[in-house]
Protein backbone atom coordinates (compact mmCIF):
# COMPACT_ATOMS: atom_id res chain seq x y z
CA UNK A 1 183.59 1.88 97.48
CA UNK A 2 185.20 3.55 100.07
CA UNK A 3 186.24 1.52 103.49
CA UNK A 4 183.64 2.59 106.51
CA UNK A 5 185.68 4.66 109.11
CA UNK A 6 185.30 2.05 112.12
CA UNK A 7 187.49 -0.01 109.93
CA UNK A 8 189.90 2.61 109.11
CA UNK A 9 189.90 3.28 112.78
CA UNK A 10 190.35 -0.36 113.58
CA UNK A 11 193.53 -0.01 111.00
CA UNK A 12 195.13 2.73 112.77
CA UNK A 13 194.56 0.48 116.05
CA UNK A 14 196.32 -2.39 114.44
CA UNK A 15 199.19 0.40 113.15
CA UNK A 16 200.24 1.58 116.20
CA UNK A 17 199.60 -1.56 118.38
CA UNK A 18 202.00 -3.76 116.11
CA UNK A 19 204.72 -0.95 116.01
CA UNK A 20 204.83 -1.61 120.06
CA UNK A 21 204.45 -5.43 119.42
CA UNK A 22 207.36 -5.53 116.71
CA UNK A 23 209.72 -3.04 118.65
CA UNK A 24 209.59 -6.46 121.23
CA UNK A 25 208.55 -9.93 119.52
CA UNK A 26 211.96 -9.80 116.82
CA UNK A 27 214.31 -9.20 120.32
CA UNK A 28 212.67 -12.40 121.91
CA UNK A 29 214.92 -14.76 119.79
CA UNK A 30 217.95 -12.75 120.82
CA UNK A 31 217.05 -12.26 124.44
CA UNK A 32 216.79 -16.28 124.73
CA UNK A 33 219.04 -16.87 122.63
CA UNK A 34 222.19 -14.57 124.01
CA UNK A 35 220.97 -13.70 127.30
CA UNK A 36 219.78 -16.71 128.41
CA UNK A 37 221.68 -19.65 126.53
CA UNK A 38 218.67 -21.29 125.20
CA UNK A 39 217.53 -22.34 121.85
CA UNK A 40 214.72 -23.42 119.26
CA UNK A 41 213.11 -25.39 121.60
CA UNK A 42 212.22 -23.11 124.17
CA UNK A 43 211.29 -20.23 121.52
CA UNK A 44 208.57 -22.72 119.86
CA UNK A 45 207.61 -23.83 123.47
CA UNK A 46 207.60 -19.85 123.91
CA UNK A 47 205.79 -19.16 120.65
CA UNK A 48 203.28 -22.08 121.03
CA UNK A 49 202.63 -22.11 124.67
CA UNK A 50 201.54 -17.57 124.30
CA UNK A 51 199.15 -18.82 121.26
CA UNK A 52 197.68 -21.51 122.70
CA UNK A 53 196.90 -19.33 126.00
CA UNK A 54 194.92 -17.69 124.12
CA UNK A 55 193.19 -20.28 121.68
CA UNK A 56 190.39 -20.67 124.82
CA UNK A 57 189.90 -17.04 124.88
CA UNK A 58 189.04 -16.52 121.24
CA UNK A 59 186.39 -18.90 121.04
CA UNK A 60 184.72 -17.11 123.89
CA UNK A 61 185.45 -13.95 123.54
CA UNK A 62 183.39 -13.82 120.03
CA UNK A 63 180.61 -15.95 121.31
CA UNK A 64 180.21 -13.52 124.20
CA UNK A 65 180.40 -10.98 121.48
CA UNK A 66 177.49 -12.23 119.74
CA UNK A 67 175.59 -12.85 123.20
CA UNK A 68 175.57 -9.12 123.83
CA UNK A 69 174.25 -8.16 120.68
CA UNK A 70 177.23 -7.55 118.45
CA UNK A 71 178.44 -5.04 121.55
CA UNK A 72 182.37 -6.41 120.16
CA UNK A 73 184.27 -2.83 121.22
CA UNK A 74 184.84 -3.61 125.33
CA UNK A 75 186.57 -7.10 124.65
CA UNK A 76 188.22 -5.62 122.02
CA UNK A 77 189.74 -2.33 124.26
CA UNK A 78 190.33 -4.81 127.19
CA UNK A 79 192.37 -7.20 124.80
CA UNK A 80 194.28 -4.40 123.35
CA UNK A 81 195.09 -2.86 126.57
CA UNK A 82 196.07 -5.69 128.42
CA UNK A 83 198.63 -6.55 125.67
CA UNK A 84 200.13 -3.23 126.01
CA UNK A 85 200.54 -3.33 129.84
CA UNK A 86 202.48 -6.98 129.70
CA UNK A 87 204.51 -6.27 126.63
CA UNK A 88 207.08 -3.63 127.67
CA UNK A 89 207.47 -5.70 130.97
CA UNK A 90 209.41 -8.45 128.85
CA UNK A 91 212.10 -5.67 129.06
CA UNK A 92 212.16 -6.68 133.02
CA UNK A 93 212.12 -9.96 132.35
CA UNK A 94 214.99 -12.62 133.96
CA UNK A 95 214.63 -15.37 132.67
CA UNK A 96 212.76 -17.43 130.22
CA UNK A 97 209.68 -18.45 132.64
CA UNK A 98 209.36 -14.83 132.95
CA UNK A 99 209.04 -14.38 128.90
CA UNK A 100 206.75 -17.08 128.62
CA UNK A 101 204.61 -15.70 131.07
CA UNK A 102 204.18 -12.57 130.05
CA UNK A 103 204.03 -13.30 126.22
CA UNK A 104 201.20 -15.35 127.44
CA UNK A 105 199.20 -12.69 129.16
CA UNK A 106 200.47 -10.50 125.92
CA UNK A 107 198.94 -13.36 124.23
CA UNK A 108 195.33 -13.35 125.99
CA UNK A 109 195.22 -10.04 125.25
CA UNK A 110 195.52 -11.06 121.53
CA UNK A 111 192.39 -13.63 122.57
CA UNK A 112 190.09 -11.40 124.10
CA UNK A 113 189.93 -8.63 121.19
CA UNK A 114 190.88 -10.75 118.07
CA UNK A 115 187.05 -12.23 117.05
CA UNK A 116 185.02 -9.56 118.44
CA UNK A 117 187.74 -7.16 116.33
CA UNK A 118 187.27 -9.20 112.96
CA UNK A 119 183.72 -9.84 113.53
CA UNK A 120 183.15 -6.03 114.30
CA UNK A 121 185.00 -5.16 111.11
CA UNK A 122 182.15 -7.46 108.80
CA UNK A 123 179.46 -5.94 110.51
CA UNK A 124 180.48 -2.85 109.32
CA UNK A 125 181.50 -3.74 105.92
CA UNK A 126 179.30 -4.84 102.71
CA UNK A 127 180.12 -8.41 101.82
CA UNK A 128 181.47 -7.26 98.41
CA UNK A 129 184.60 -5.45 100.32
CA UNK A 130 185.40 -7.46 102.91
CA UNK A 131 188.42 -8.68 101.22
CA UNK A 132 189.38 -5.39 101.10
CA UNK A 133 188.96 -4.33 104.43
CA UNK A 134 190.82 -7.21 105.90
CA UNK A 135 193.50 -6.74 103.75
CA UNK A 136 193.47 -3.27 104.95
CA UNK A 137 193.58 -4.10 107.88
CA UNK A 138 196.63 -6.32 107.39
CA UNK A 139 198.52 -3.97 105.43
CA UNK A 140 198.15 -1.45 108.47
CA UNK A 141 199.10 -4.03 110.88
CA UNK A 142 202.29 -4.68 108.66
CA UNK A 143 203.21 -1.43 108.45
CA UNK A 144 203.28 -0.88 111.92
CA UNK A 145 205.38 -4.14 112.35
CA UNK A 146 207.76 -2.23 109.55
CA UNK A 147 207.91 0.64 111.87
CA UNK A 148 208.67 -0.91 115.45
CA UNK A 149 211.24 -3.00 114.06
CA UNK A 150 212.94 0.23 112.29
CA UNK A 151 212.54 2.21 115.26
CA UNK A 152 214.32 -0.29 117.87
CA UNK A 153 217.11 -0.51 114.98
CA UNK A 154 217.57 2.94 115.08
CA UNK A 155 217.55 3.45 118.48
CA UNK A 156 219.90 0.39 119.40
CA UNK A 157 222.52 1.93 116.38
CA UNK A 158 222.78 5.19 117.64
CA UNK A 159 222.07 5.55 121.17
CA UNK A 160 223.47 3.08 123.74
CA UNK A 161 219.82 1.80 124.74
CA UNK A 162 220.15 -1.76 125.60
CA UNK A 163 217.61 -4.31 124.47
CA UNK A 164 215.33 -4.66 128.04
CA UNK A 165 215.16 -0.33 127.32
CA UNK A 166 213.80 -0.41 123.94
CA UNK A 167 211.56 -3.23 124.69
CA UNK A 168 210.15 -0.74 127.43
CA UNK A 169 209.76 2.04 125.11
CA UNK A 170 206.73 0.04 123.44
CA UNK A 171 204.68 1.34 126.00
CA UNK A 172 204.01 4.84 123.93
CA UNK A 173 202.91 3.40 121.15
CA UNK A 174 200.64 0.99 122.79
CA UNK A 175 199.33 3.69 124.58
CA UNK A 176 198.29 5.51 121.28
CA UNK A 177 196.81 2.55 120.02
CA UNK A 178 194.31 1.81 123.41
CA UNK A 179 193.34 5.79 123.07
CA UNK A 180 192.86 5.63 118.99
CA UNK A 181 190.13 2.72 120.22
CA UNK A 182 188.97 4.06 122.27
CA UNK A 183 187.74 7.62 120.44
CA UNK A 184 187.75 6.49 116.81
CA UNK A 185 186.11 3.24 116.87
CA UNK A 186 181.99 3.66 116.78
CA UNK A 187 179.75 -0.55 116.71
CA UNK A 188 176.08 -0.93 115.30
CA UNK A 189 174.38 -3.23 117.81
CA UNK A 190 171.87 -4.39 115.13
CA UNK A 191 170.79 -7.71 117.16
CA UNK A 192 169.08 -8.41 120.36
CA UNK A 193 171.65 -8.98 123.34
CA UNK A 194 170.90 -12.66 124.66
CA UNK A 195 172.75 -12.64 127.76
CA UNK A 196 175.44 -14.83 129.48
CA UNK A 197 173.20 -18.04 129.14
CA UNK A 198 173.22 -18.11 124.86
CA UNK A 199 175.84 -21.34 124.62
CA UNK A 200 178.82 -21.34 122.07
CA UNK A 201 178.37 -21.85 118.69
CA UNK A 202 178.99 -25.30 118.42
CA UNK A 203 181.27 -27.45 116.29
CA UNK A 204 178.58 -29.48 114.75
CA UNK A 205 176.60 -26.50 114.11
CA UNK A 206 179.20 -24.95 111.46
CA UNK A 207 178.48 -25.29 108.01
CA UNK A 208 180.25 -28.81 106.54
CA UNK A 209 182.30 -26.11 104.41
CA UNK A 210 183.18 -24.51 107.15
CA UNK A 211 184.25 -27.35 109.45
CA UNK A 212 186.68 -28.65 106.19
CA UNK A 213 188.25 -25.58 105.87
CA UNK A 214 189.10 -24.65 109.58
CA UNK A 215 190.52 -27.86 109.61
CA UNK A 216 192.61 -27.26 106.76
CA UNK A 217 193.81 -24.06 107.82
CA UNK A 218 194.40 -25.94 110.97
CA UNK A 219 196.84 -28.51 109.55
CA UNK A 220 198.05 -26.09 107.57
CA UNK A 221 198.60 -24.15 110.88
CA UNK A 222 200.92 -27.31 112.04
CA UNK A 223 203.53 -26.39 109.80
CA UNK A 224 202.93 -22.36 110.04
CA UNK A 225 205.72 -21.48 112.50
CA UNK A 226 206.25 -18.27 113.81
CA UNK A 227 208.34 -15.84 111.67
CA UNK A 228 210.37 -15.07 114.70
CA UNK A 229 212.00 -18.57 113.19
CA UNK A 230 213.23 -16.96 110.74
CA UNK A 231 215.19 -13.92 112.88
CA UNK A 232 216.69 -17.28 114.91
CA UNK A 233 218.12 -18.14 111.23
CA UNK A 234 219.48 -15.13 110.28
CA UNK A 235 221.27 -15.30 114.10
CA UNK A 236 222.36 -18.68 113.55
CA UNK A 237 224.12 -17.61 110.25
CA UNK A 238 226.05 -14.65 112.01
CA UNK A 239 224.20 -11.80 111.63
CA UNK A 240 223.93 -8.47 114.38
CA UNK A 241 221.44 -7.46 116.00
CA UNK A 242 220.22 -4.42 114.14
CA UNK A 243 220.75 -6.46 110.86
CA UNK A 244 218.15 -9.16 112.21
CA UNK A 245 215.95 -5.92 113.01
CA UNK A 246 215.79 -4.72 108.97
CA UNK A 247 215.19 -7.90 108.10
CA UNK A 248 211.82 -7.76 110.27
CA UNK A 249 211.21 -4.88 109.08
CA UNK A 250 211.90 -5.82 105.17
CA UNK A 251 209.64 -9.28 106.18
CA UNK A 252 206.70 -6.98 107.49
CA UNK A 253 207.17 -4.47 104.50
CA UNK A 254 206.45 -7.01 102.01
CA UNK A 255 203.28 -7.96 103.70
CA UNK A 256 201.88 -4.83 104.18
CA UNK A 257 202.44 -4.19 100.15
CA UNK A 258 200.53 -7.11 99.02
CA UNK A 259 198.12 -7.43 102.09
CA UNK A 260 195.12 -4.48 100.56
CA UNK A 261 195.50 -6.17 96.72
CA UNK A 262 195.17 -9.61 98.23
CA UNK A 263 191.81 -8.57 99.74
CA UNK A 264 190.62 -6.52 96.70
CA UNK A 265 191.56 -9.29 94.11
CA UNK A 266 189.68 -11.80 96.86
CA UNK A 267 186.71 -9.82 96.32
CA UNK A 268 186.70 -10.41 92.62
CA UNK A 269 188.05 -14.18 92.28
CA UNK A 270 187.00 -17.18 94.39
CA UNK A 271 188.76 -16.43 97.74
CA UNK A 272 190.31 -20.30 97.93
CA UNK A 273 192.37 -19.26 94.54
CA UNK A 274 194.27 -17.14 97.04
CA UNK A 275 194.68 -18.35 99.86
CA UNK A 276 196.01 -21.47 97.52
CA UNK A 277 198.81 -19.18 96.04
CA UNK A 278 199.53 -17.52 99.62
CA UNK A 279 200.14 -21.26 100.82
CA UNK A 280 201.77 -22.53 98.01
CA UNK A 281 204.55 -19.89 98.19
CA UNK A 282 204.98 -20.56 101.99
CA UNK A 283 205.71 -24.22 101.05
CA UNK A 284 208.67 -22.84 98.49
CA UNK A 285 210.22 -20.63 100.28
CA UNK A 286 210.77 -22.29 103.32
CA UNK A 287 212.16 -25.06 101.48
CA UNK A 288 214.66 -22.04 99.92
CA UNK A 289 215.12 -21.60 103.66
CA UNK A 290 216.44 -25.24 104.04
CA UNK A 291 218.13 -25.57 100.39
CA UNK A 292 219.99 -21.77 100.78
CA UNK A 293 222.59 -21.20 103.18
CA UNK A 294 223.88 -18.26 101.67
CA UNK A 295 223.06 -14.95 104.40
CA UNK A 296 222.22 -13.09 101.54
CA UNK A 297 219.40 -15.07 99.97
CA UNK A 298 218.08 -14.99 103.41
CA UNK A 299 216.99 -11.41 102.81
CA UNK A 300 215.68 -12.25 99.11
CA UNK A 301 214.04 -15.21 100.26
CA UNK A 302 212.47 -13.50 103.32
CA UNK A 303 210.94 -10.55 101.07
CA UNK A 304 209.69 -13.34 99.18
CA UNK A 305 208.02 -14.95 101.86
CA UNK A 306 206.54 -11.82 103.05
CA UNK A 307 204.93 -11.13 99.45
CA UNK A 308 202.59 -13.99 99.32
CA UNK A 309 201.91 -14.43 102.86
CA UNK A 310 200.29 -10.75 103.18
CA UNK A 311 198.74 -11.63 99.83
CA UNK A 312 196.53 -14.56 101.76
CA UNK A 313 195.60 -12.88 105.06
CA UNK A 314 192.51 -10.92 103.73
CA UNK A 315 191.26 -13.57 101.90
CA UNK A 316 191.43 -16.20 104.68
CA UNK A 317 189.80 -13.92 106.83
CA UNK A 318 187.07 -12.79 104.68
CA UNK A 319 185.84 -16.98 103.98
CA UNK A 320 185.22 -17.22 107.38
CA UNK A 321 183.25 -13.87 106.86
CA UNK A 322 181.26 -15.57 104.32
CA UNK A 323 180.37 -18.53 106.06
CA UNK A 324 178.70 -16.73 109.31
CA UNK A 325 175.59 -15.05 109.75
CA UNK A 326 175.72 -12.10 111.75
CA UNK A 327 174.42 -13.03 114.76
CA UNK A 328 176.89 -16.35 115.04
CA UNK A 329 179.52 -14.25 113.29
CA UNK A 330 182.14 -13.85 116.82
CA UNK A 331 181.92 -17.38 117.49
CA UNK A 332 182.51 -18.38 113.85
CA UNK A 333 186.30 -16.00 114.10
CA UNK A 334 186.53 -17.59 117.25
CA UNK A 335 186.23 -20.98 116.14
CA UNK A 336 189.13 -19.85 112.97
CA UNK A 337 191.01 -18.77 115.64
CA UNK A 338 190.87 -21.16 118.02
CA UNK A 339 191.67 -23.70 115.66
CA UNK A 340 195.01 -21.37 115.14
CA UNK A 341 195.88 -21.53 118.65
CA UNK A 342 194.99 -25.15 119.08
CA UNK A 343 197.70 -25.87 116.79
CA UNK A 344 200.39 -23.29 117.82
CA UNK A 345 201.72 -25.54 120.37
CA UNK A 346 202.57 -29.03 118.33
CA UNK A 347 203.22 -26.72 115.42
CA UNK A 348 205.63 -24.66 117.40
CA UNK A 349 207.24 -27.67 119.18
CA UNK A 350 207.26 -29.60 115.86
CA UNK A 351 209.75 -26.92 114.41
CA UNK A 352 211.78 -26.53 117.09
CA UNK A 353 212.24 -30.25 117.69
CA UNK A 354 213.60 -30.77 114.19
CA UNK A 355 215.53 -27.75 114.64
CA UNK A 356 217.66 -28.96 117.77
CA UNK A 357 217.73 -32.57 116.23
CA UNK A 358 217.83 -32.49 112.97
CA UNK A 359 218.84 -28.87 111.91
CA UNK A 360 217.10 -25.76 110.59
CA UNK A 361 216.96 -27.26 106.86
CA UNK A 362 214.83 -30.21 108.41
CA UNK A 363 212.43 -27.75 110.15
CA UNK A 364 212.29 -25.55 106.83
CA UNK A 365 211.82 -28.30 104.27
CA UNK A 366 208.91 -29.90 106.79
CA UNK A 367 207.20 -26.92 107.31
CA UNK A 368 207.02 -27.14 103.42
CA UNK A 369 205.97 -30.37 103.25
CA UNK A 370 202.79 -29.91 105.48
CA UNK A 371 202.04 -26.27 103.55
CA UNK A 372 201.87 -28.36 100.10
CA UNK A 373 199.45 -31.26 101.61
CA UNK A 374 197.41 -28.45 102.90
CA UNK A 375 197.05 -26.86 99.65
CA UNK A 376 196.18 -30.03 98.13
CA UNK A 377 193.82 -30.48 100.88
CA UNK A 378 192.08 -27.57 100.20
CA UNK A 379 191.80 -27.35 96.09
CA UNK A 380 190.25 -30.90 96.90
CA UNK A 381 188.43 -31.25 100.06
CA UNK A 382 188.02 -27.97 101.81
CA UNK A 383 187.71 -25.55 98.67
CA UNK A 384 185.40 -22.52 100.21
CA UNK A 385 182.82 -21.33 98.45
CA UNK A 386 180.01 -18.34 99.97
CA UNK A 387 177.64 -19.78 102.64
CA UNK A 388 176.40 -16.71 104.11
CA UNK A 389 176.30 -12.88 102.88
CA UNK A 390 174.23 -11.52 105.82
């Protein structure tokens, strides 16, 4: 069954809007890190702080989605293009407040369009492909992070750009990305707009299924730290710049070849059989990540990592999918991702704590630790199962 063309369109959108993003988020470990002598502390504060900005935003911005009648395209434009006017101003940025305020604006950009986007793309979509469209999705997304990281490699090897001028050439292809939005993407407003007065969808008022699994994914979201971790590692262990920069791009290749037959084969097996394996293989190879200190099984450990964890995006995505009814269906991806952001900042400051005290290896192997208990926590407690097909 072929994939409806608002999600195609929605792909392209998440194509060229991550090449900007990854031309800039894999320099933000360097830039602190060389520019302005600080460590892993301030990147999770960094990390956590931008993702919890935006945790607030989520929630509302897919209730307000559902109060004007599944009308999900305006927050999703005004998210998109506020990321891509704050993003190439890190490239001005002096110091780290400066980086941590404008990741956070980049940030509630990623808030305002990030439910009404994945709630727009199930409207469109018959429940037996949903795995596959947010898979497709993913993979597009991925590929574009492949892209922006190759580009800024290429153009810091052989030119003599400096980092703050190829973090301002993200601008173009955010620019493409607003525009592709803008004329490719077409909604079906298929309920009755309720108006600013329809409250939130309310904890309580989630499916029990539901509730167990966002708080699953939750916990599991504790020990989840960002991937620009793993850049910091490769630093730490000597290597340049542009070598840092292929391995974000190798990282984000190996996602975006798994990330479409994760979704399909989540549209023919129970989802949680998945996003079990995805999370499984994040707990072993970030405990390679604190067992191997050889550079080069960073790379093979990396693609590793990047293999299983596109694998599981679709498929986490499309449970929540399942659970919510159409009309509730923003605030049920805002709830996921709130409960993503609410846990960015002790997750964030978790790893970088045990990083500056205790040593990457300690940060790794917990990280691992918390992605096994969640996996048990989910075969046992949380294990999803379809609630809603609407």
């Amino acid at each position: 069954m072929r994939l409806p063309r608002t999600v195609v369109a929605l792909g392209l959108v998440a194509l060229f809007n991550d090449l900007a993003s990854e031309i800039v988020v894999p320099l933000i470990p360097i830039l602190l890190s060389t520019t302005m002598g600080v460590g892993p502390v301030v990147l999770g504060l960094v990390e956590g702080v931008a993702d919890a900005v935006a945790a607030f935003l989520k929630l509302w911005s897919g209730q307000r989605s559902d109060a004007l009648g599944g009308r999900r395209k305006g927050l999703t434009l005004a998210g998109y293009l506020l990321s891509n006017l704050a993003r190439p101003l890190l490239g001005l940025a002096q110091g780290w407040g400066m980086i941590l305020v404008l990741r956070s604006i980049d940030r509630v950009g990623k808030g305002l369009r990030t439910a009404p986007r994945d709630a727009l793309i199930a409207d469109v979509t018959a429940p037996r492909i949903r795995g596959y469209a947010y898979g497709f999705n993913r993979a597009l997304d991925n590929a574009g992070a492949v892209a922006g990281s190759l580009l800024a490699a290429g153009v810091l090897t052989w030119s003599q750009t400096k980092l703050a001028q190829v973090i301002l050439l993200s601008a173009i292809p955010g620019a493409i990305a607003v525009l592709t939005l803008l004329v490719g993407v077409k909604e079906t407003h298929t309920a009755k707009a309720h108006g600013d007065t329809r409250p939130a969808l309310a904890w309580g008022a989630l499916s029990r299924g539901m509730r167990r699994y966002l708080l699953v994914v939750g916990f599991f979201t504790l020990g989840r730290a960002s991937e620009t971790f793993i850049v910091l590692l490769g630093h730490e262990r000597g290597a340049p710049v542009v070598e840092l920069l292929l391995l974000w791009a190798a990282l984000n290749a190996a996602k975006a070849t798994t990330s479409t037959l994760g979704g399909r084969l989540a549209d023919q097996i129970p989802r949680g059989i998945v996003v079990g394996v995805s999370w499984l293989a994040f707990a072993v190879t970030f405990w390679l990540f604190a067992l191997v200190p050889v550079q080069q099984a960073l790379w093979l450990i990396t693609v590793g990592y990047g293999l299983f964890a596109g694998f599981g995006e679709g498929a986490e995505r499309a449970v929540i999918s399942d659970f919510a009814t159409q009309r509730e269906r923003g605030a049920a991806f805002g709830w996921y991702n709130f409960v993503l952001g609410l846990a960015a900042i002790p997750g964030g400051l978790l790893f970088g704590g045990l990083w500056h005290y205790y040593g990457n290896a300690a940060a790794f192997a917990a990280a691992g630790v918390i992605a096994l208990v969640s996996v048990v926590l989910l075969r046992g407690w949380a294990w999803p199962r379809v609630a809603a097909s609407s």
